[in-house]
C-alpha atoms as a PDB file:
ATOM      1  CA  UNK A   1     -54.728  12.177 -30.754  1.00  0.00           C
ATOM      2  CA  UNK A   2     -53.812   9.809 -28.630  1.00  0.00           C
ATOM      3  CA  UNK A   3     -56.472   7.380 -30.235  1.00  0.00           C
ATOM      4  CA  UNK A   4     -54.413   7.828 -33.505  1.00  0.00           C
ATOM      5  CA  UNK A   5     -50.965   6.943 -31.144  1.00  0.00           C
ATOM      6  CA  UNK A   6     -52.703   3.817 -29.928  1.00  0.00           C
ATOM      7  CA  UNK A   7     -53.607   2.701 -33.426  1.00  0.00           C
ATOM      8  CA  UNK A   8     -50.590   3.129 -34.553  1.00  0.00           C
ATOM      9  CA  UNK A   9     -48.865   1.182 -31.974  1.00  0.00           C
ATOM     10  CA  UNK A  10     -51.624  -1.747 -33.285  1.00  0.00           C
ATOM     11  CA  UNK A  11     -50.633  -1.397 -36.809  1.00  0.00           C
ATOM     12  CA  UNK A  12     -46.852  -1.946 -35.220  1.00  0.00           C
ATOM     13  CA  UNK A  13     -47.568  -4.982 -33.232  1.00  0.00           C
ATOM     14  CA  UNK A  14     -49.662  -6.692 -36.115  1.00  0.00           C
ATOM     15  CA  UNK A  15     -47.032  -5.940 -38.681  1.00  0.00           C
ATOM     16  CA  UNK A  16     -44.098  -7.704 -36.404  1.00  0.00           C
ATOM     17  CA  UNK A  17     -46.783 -10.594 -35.875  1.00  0.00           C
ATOM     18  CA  UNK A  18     -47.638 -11.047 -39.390  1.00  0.00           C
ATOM     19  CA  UNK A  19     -43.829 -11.263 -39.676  1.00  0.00           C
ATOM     20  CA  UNK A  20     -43.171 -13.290 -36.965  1.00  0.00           C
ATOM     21  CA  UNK A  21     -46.665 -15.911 -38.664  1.00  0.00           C
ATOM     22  CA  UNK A  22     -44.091 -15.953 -41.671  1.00  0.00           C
ATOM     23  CA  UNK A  23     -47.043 -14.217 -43.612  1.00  0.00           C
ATOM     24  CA  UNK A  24     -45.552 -11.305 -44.796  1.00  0.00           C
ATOM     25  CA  UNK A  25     -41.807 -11.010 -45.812  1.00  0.00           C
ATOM     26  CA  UNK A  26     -39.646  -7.547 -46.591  1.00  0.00           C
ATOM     27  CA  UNK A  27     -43.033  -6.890 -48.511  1.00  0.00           C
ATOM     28  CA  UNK A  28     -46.822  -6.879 -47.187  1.00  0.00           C
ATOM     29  CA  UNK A  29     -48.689  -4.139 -45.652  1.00  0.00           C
ATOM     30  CA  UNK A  30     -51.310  -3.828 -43.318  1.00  0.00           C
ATOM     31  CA  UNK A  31     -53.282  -0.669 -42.931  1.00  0.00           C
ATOM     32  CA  UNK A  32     -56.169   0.953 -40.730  1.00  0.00           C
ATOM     33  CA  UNK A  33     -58.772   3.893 -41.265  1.00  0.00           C
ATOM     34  CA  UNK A  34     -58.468   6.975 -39.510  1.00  0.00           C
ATOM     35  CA  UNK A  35     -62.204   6.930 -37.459  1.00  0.00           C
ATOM     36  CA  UNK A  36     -64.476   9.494 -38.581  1.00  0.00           C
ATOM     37  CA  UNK A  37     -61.820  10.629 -41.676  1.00  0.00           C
ATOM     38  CA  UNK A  38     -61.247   9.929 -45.112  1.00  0.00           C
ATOM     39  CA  UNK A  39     -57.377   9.248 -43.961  1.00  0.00           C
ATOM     40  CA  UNK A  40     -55.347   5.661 -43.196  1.00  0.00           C
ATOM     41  CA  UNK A  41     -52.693   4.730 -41.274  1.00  0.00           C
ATOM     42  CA  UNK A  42     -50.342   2.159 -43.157  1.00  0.00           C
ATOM     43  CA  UNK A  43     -47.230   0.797 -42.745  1.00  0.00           C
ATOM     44  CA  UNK A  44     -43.979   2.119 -44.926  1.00  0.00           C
ATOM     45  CA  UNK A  45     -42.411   0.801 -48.243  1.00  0.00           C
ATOM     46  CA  UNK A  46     -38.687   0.559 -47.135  1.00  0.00           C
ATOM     47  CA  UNK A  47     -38.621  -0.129 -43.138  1.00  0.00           C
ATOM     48  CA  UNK A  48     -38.305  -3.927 -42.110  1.00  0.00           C
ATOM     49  CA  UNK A  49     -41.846  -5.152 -41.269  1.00  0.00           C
ATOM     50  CA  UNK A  50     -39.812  -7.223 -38.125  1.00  0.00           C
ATOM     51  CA  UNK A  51     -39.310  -3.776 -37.144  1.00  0.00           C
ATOM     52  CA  UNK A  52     -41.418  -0.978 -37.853  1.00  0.00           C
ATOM     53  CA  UNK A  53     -41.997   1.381 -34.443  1.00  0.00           C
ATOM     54  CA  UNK A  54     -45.422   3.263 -34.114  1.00  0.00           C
ATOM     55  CA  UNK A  55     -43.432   6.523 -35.447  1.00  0.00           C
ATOM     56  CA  UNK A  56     -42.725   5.247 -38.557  1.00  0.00           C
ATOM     57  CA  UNK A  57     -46.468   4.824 -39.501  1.00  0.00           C
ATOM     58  CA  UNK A  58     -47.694   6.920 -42.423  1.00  0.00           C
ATOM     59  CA  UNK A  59     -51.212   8.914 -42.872  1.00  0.00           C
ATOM     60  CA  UNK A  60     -52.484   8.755 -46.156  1.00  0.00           C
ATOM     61  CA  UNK A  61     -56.148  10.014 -47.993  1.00  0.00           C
ATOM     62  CA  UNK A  62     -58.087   7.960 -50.420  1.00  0.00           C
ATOM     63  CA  UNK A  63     -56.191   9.646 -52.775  1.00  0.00           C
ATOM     64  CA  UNK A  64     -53.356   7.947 -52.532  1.00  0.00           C
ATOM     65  CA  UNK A  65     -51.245  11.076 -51.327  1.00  0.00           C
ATOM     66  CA  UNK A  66     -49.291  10.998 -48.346  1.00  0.00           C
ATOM     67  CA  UNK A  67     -50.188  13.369 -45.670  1.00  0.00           C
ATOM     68  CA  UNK A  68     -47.894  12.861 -42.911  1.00  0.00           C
ATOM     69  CA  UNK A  69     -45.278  10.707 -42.416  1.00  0.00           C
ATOM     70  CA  UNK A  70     -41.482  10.636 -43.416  1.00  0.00           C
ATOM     71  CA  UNK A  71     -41.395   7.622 -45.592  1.00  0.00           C
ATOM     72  CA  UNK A  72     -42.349   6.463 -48.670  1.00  0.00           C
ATOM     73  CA  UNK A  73     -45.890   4.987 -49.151  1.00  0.00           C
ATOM     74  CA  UNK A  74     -46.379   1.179 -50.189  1.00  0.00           C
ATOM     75  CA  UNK A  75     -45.971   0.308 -53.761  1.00  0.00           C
ATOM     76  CA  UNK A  76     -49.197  -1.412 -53.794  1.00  0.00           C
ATOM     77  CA  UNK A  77     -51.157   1.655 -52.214  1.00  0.00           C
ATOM     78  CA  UNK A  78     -54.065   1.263 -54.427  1.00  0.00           C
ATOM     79  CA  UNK A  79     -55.253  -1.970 -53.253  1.00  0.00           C
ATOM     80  CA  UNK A  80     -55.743  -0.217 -49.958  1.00  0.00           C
ATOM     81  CA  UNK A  81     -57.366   2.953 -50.985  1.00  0.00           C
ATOM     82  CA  UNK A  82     -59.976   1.071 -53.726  1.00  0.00           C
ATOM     83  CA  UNK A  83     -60.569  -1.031 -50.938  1.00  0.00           C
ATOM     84  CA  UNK A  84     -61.477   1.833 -48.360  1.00  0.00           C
ATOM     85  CA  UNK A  85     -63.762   3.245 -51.089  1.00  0.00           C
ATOM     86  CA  UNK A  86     -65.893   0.316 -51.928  1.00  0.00           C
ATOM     87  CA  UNK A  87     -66.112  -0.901 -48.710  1.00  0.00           C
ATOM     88  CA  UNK A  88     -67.473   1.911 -45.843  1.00  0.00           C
ATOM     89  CA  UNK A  89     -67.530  -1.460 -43.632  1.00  0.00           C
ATOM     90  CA  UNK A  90     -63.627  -2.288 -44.131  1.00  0.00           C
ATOM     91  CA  UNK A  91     -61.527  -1.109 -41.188  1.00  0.00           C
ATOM     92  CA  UNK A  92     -58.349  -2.532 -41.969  1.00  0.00           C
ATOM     93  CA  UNK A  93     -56.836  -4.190 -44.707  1.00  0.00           C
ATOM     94  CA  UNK A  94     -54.243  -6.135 -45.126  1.00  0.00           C
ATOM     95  CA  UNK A  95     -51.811  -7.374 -48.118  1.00  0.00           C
ATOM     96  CA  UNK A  96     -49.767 -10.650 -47.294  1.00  0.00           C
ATOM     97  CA  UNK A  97     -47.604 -12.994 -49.011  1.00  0.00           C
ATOM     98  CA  UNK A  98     -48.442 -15.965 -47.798  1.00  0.00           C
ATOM     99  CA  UNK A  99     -47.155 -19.051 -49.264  1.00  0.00           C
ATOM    100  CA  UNK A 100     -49.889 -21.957 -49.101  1.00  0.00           C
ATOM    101  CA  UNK A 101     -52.250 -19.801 -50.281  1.00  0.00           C
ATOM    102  CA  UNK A 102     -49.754 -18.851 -53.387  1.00  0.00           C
ATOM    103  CA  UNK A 103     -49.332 -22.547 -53.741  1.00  0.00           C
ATOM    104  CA  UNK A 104     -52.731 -23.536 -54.130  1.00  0.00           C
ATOM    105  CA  UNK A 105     -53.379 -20.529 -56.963  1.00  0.00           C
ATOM    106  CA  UNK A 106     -50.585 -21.571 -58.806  1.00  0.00           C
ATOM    107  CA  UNK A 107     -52.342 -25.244 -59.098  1.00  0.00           C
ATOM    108  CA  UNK A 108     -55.732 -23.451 -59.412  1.00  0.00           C
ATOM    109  CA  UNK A 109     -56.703 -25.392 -56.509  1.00  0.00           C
ATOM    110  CA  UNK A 110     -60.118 -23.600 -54.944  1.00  0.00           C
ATOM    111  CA  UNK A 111     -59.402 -22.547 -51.333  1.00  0.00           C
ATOM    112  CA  UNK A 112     -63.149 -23.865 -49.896  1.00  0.00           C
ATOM    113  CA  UNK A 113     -63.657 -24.847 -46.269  1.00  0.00           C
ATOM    114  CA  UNK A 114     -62.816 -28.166 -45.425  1.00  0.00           C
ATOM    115  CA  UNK A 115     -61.207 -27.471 -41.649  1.00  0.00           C
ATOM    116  CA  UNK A 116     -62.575 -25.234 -39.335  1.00  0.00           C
ATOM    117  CA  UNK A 117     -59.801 -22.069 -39.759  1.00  0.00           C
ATOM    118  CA  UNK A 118     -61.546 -22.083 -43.888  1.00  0.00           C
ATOM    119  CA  UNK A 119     -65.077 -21.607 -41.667  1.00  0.00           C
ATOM    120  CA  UNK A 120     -63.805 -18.316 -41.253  1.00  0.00           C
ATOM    121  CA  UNK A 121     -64.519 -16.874 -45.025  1.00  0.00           C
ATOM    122  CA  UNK A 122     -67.963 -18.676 -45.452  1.00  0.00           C
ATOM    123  CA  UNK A 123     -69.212 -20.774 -48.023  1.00  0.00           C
ATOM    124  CA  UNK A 124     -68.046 -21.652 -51.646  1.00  0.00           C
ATOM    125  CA  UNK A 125     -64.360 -20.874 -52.579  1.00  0.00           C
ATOM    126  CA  UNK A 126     -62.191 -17.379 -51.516  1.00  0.00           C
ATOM    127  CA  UNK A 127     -62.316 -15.605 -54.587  1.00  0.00           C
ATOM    128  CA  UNK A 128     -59.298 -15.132 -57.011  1.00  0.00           C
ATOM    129  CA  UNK A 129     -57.794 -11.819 -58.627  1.00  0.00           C
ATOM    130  CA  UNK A 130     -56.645 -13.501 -61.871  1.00  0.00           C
ATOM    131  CA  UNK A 131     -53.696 -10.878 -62.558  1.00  0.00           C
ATOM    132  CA  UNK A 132     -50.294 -11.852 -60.958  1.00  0.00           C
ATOM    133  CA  UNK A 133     -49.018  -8.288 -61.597  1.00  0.00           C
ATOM    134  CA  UNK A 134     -48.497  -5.986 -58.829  1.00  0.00           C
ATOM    135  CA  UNK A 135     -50.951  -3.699 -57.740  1.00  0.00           C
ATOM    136  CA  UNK A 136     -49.810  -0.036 -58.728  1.00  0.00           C
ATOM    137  CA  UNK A 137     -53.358   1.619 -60.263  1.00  0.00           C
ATOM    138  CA  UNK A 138     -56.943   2.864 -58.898  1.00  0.00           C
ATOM    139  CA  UNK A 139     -57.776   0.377 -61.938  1.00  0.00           C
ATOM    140  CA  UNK A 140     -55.954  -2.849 -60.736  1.00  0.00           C
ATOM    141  CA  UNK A 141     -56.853  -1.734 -57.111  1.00  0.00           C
ATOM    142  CA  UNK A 142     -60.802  -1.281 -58.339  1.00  0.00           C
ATOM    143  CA  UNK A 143     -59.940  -5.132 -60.118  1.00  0.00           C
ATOM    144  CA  UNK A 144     -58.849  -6.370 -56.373  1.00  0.00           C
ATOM    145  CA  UNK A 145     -61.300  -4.524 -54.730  1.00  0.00           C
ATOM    146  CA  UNK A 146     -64.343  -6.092 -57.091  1.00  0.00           C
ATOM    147  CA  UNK A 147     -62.551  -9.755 -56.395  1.00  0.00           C
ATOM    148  CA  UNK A 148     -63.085  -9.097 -52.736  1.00  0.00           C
ATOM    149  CA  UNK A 149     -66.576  -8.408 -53.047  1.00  0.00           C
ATOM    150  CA  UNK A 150     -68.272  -8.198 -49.774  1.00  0.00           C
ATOM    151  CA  UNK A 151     -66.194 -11.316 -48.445  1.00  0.00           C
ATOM    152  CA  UNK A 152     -63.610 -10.800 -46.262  1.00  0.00           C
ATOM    153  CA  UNK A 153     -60.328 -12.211 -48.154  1.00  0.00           C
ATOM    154  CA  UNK A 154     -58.946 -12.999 -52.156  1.00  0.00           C
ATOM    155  CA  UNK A 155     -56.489 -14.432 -53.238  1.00  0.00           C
ATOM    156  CA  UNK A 156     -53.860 -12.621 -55.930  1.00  0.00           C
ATOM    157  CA  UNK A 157     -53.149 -15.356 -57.940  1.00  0.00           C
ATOM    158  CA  UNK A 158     -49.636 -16.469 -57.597  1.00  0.00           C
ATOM    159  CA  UNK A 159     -48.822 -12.988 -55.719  1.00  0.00           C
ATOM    160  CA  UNK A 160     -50.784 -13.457 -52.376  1.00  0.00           C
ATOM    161  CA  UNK A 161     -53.934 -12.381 -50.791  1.00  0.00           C
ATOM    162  CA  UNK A 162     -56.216  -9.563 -49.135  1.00  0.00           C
ATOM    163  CA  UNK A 163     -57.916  -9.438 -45.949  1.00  0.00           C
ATOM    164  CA  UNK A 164     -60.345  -6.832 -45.203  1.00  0.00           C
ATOM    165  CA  UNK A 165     -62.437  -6.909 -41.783  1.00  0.00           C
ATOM    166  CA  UNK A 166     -64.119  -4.667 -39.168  1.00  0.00           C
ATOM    167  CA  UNK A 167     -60.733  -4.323 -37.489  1.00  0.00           C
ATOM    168  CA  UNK A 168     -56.891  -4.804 -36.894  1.00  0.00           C
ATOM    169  CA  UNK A 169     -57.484  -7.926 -34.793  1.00  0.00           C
ATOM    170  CA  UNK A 170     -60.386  -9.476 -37.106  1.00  0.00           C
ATOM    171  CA  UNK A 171     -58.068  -8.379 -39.919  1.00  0.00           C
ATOM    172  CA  UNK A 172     -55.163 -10.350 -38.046  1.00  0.00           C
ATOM    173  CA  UNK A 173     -57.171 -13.331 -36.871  1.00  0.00           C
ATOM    174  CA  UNK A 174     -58.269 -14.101 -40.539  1.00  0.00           C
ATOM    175  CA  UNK A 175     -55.103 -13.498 -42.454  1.00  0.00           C
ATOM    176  CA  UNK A 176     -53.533 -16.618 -39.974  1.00  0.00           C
ATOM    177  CA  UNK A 177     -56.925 -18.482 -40.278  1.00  0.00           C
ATOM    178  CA  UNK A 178     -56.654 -18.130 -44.511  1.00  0.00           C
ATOM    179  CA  UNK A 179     -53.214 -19.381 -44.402  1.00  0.00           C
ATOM    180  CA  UNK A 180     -54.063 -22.312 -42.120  1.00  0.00           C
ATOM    181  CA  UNK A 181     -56.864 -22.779 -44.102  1.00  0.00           C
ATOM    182  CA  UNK A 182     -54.883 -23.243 -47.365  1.00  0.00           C
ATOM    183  CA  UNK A 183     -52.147 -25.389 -45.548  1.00  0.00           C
ATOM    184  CA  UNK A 184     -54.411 -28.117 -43.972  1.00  0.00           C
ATOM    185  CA  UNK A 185     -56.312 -28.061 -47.718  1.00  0.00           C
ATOM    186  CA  UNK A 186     -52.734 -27.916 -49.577  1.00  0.00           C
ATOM    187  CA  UNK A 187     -52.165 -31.239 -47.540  1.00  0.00           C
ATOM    188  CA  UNK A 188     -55.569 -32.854 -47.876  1.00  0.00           C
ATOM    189  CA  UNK A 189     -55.127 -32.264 -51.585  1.00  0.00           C
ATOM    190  CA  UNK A 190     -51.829 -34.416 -51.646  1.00  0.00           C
ATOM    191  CA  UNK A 191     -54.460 -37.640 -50.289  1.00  0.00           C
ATOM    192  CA  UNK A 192     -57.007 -37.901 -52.885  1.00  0.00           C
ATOM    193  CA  UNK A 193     -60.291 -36.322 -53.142  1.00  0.00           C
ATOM    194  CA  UNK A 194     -61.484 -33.571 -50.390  1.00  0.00           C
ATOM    195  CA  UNK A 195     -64.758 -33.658 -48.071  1.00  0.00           C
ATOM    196  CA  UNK A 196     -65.159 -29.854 -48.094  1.00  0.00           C
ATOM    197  CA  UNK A 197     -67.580 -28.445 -45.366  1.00  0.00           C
ATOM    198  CA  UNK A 198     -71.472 -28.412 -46.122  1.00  0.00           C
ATOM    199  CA  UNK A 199     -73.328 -25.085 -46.501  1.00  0.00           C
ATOM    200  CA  UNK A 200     -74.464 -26.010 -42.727  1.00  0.00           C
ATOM    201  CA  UNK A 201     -71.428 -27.021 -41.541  1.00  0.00           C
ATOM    202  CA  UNK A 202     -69.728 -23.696 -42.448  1.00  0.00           C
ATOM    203  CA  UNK A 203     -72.620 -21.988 -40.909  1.00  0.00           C
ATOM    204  CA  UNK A 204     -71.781 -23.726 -37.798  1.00  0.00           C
ATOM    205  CA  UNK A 205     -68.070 -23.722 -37.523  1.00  0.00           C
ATOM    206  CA  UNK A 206     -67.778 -20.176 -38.661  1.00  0.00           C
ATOM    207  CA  UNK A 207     -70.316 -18.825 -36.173  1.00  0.00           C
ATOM    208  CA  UNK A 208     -68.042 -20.658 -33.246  1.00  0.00           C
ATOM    209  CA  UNK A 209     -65.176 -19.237 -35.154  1.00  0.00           C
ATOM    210  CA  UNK A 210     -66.203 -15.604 -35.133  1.00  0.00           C
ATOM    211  CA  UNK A 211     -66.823 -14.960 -32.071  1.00  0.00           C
ATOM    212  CA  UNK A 212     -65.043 -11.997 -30.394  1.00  0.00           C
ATOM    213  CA  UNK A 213     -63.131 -14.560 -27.748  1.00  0.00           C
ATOM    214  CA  UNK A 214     -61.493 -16.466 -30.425  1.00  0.00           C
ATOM    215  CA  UNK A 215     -60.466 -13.547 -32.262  1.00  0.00           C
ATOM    216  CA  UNK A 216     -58.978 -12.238 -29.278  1.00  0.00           C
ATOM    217  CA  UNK A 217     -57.596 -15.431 -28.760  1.00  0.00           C
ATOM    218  CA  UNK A 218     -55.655 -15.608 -31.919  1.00  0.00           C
ATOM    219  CA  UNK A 219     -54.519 -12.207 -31.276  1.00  0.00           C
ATOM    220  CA  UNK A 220     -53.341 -12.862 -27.690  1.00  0.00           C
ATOM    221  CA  UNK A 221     -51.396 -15.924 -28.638  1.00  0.00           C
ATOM    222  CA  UNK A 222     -49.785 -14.220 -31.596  1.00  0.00           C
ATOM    223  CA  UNK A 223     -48.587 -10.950 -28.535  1.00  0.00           C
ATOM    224  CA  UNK A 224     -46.654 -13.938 -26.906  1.00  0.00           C
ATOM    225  CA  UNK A 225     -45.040 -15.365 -29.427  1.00  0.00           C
ATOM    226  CA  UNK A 226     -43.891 -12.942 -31.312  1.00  0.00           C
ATOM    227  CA  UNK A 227     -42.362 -10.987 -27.746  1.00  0.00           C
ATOM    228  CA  UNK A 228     -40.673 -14.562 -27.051  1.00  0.00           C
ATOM    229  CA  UNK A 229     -39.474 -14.424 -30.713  1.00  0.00           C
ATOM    230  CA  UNK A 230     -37.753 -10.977 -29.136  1.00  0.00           C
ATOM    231  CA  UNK A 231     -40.032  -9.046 -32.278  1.00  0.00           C
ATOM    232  CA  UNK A 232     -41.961  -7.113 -29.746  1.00  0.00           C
ATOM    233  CA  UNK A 233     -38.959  -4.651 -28.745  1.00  0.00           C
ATOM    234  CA  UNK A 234     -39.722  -1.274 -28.016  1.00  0.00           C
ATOM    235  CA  UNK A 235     -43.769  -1.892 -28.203  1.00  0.00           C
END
């Protein structure tokens, strides 16, 4: 049990930190498998994401039912549990509205490497879930799931993205790397024509990138600033 407590206080502290990263607002999600279970944790529809405590966390099955929990489940559930069942790999997955990366579907700009945060998510572009609607079926959630792939982000065109890694800090570390990412691109793109990353050159920055030390990094730095932001009270 107290495994399940200490995940829980992780889904807390990464919720307040995507808050505090400005990369999810009253909306966004981020959710974790239960180890060993066909069960989730996941954040709550109605409590403030600056402020959701580890008790507030909800269980749910791949069913999309809740199974313990006082609140009500996420709107957008299904992206989560189609997600879970494509994926036995996916850990945690996360559902952000982040606005560079919004900004750059709405020009149909690709998001493709071309600074070393885009290394991240490999070569070629991050794929793109065509449908702006919200995600409330298995079908849409199968739709977002398929988009995904075996990658680790897409983007929900003019909505906002998906990030689905081994864990709550990879998860974490590439939702701010995707935004950063689309930012530094979003910028380039104002200049004139991009030099993306080579095939190699992805290989090579993404390799540095991925290693356990700067995910840990990311996920340190984020701790700090988001307890100096005074978002880290009662965690």
């Amino acid at each position: 049990m107290s495994k399940i407590n200490d995940l829980k206080v992780k889904l807390a502290m990464a919720t307040r930190m995507l808050f505090c990263a400005e990369l999810v607002d009253y909306s966004g999600h981020i959710s974790a498998r239960v180890p060993g279970s066909d069960q989730f944790l996941i954040i709550p529809h109605p409590v403030s994401r600056a402020a959701v405590m580890p008790e507030d966390i909800l269980t749910a099955d791949l069913e999309g039912n809740r199974v313990e929990g006082k609140w009500n489940l996420p709107s957008e559930l299904p992206m989560h549990t189609r997600t879970y069942r494509m994926r036995e790999d996916v850990q945690c997955v996360a559902h952000l509205h982040n606005r560079m990366v919004v900004i750059l579907s709405m020009a149909d700009k690709p998001l493709i490497a071309a600074s070393n945060p885009g290394a991240f998510f490999g070569p070629g572009a991050v794929p793109v879930h065509m449908d702006p609607a919200l995600i409330h079926t298995s079908e849409q959630g199968d739709q977002v799931a398929r988009a995904l792939g075996k990658g680790e982000a897409a983007i929900l065109r003019g909505h906002g993205s998906i990030v689905a890694t081994g864990s709550v800090e990879w998860t974490f570390a590439a939702c701010v790397d995707l935004e950063e990412s689309a930012s530094r691109l979003y910028c380039a793109y104002q200049l004139g024509p991009v030099r993306f990353y080579t095939d190699d050159e992805v290989a090579r920055v993404g390799a540095q990138r991925r290693k356990l030390s700067v995910v840990q990094k990311i996920w340190d730095h984020y701790v700090a600033k988001t307890r100096l932001a005074g978002l880290m009270e009662g965690l």
